[in-house]
C-alpha atoms as a PDB file:
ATOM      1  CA  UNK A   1     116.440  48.111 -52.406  1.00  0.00           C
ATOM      2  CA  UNK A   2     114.227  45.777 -54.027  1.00  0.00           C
ATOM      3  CA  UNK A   3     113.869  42.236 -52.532  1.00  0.00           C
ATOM      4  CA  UNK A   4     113.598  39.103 -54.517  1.00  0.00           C
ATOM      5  CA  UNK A   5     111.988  35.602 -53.685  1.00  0.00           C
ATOM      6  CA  UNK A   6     112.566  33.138 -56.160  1.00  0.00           C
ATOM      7  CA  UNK A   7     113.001  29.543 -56.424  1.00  0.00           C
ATOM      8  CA  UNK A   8     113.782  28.008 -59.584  1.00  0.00           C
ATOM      9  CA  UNK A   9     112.988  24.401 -60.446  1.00  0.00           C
ATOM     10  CA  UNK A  10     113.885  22.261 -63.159  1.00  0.00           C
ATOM     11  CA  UNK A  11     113.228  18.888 -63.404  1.00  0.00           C
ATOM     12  CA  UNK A  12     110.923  16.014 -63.979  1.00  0.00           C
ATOM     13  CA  UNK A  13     107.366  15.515 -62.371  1.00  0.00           C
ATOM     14  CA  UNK A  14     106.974  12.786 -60.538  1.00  0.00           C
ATOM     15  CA  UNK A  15     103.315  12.167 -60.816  1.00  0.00           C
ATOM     16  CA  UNK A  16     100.176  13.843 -62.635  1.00  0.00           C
ATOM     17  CA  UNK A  17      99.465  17.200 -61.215  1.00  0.00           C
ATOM     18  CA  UNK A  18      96.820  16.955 -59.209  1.00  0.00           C
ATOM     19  CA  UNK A  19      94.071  19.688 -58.163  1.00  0.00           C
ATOM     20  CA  UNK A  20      92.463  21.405 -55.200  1.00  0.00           C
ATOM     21  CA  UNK A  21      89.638  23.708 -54.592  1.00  0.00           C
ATOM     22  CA  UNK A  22      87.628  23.100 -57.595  1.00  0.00           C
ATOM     23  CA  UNK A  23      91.008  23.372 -59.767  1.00  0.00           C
ATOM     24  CA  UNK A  24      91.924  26.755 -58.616  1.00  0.00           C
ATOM     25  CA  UNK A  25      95.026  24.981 -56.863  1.00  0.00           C
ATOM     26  CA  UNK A  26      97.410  22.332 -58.578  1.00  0.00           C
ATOM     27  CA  UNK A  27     100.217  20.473 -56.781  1.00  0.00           C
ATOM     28  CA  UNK A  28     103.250  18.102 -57.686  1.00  0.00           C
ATOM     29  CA  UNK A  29     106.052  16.713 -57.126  1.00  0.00           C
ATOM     30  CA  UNK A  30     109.320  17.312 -59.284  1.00  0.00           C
ATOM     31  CA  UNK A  31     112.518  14.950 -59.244  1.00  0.00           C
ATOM     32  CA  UNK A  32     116.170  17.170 -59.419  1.00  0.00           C
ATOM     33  CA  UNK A  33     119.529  15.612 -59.458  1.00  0.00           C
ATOM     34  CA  UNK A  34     122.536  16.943 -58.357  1.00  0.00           C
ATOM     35  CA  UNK A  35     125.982  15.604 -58.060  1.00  0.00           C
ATOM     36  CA  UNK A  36     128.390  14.394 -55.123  1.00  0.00           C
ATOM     37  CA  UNK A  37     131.278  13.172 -54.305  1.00  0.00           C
ATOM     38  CA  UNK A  38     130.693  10.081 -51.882  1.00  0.00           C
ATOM     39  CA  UNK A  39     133.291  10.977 -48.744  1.00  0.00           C
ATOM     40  CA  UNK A  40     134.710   7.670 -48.433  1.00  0.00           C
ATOM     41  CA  UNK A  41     135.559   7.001 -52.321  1.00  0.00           C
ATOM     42  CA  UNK A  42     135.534  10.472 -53.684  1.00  0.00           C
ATOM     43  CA  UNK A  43     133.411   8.982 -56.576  1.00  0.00           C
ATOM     44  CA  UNK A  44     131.043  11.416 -58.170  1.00  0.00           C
ATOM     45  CA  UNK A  45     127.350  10.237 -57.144  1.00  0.00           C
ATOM     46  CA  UNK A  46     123.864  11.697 -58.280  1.00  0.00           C
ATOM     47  CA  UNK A  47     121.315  12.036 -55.410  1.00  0.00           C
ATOM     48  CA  UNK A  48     117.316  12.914 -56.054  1.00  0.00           C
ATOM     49  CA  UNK A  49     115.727  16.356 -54.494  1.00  0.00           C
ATOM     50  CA  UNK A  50     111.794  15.937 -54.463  1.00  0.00           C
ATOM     51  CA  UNK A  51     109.970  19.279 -54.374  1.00  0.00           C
ATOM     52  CA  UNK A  52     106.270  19.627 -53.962  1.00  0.00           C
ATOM     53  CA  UNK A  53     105.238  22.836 -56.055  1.00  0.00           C
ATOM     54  CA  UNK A  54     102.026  24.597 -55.735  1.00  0.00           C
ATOM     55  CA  UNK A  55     100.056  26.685 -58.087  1.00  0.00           C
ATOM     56  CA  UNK A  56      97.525  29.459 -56.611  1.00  0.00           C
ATOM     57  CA  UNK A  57      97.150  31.040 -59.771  1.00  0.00           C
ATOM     58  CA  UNK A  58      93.885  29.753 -60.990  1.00  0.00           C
ATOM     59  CA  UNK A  59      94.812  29.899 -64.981  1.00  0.00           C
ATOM     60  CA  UNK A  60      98.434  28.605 -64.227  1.00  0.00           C
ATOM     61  CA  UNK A  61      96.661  25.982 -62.272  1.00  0.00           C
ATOM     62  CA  UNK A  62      94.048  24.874 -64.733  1.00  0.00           C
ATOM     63  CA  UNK A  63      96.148  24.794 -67.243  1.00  0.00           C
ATOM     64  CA  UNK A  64      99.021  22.377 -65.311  1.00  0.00           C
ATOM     65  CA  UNK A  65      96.189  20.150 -64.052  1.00  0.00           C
ATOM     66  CA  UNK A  66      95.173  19.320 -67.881  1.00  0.00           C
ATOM     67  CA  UNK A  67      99.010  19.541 -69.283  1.00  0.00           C
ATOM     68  CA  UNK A  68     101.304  18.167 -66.300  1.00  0.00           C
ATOM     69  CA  UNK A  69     101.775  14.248 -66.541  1.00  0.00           C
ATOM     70  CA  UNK A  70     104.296  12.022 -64.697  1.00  0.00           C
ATOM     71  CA  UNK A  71     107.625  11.998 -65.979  1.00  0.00           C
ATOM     72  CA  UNK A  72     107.490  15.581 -68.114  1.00  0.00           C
ATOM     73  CA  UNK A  73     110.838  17.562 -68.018  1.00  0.00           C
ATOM     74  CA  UNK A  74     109.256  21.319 -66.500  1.00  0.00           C
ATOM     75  CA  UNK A  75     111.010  24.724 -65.594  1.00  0.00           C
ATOM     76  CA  UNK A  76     109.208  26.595 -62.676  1.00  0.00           C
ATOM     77  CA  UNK A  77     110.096  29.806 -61.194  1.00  0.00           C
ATOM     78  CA  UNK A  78     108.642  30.167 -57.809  1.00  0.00           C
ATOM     79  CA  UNK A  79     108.672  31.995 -54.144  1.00  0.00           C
ATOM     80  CA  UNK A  80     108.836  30.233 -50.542  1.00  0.00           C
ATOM     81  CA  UNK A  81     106.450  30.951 -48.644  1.00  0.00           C
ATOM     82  CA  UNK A  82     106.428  29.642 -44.984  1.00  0.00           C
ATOM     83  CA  UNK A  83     103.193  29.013 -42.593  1.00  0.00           C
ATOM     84  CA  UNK A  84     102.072  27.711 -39.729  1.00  0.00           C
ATOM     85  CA  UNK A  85      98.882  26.299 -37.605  1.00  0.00           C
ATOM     86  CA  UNK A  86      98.436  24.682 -34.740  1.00  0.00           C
ATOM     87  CA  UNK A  87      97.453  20.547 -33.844  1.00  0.00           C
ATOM     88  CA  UNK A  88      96.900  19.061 -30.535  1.00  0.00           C
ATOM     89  CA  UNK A  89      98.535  22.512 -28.392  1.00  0.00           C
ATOM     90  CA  UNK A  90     101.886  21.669 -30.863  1.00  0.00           C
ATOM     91  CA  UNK A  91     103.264  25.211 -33.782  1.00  0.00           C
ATOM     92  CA  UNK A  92     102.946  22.685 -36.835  1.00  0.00           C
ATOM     93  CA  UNK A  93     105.791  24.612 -39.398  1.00  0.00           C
ATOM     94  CA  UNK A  94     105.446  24.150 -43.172  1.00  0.00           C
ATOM     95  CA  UNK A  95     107.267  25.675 -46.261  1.00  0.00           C
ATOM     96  CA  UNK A  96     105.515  25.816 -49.516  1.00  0.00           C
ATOM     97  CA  UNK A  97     107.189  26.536 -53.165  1.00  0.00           C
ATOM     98  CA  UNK A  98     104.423  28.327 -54.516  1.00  0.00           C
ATOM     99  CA  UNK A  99     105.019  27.856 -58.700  1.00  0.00           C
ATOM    100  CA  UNK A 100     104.134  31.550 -60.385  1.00  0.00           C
ATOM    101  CA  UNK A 101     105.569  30.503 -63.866  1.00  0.00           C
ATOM    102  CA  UNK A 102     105.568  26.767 -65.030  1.00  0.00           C
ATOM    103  CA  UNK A 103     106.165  25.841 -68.036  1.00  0.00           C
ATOM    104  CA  UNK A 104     106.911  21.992 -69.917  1.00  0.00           C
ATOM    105  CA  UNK A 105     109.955  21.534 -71.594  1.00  0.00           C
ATOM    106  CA  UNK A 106     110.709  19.498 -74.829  1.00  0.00           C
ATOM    107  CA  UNK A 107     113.311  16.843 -73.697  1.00  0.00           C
ATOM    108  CA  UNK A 108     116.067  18.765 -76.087  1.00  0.00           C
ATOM    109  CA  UNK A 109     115.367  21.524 -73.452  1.00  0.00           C
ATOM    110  CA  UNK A 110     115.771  19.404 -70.782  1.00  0.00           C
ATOM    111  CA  UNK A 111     119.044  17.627 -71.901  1.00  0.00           C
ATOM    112  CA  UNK A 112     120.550  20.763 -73.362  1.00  0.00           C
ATOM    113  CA  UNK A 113     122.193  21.473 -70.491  1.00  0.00           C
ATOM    114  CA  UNK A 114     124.175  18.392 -69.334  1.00  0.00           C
END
């Protein structure tokens, strides 16, 4: 059986990508809504996700860092990837979504599916 990995992300970056290691790595953060139902009213509600994504892939990288601004509707699909170190004798835990395909929408793209 093959295994699969993927995280997909759509939604609108929060602030200019910004990079890492020369500009090998890019990071940042994309805004996702989702509806609720508030438990007390049963009105529908829209709550904010923030996900930090990450791009190793130096061209993929490069290329966010001079294209992704603040407030751009993207689609990214991407993997988790979990690691760990450790600080002061303490297992610090941390999960990455690590961005292999990014690409910026038009805002037709973004709205065609509400």
């Amino acid at each position: 059986m093959r295994s699969t990995n993927l995280f997909i992300v759509r939604g609108y970056v929060g602030a200019d990508a910004k990079g890492f290691d020369g500009g090998k790595v890019t990071k940042f953060s994309v805004a996702t809504n989702r509806g609720r139902n508030d438990r007390q009213t049963g009105e529908k509600k829209e709550a904010t996700d923030w996900v930090t994504l990450t791009i190793l892939n130096e061209k993929i990288a490069r290329w966010a860092l001079e294209n992704i601004k603040k407030g751009d509707p993207i689609y990214a699909e991407c993997r988790v990837a979990e690691r760990s170190y450790q600080k002061d004798g303490q297992t610090v835990y941390i999960t990455d979504i690590i961005a292999n395909v990014v690409d910026r929408l038009s805002p037709s793209q973004q709205a065609g599916d509400q």
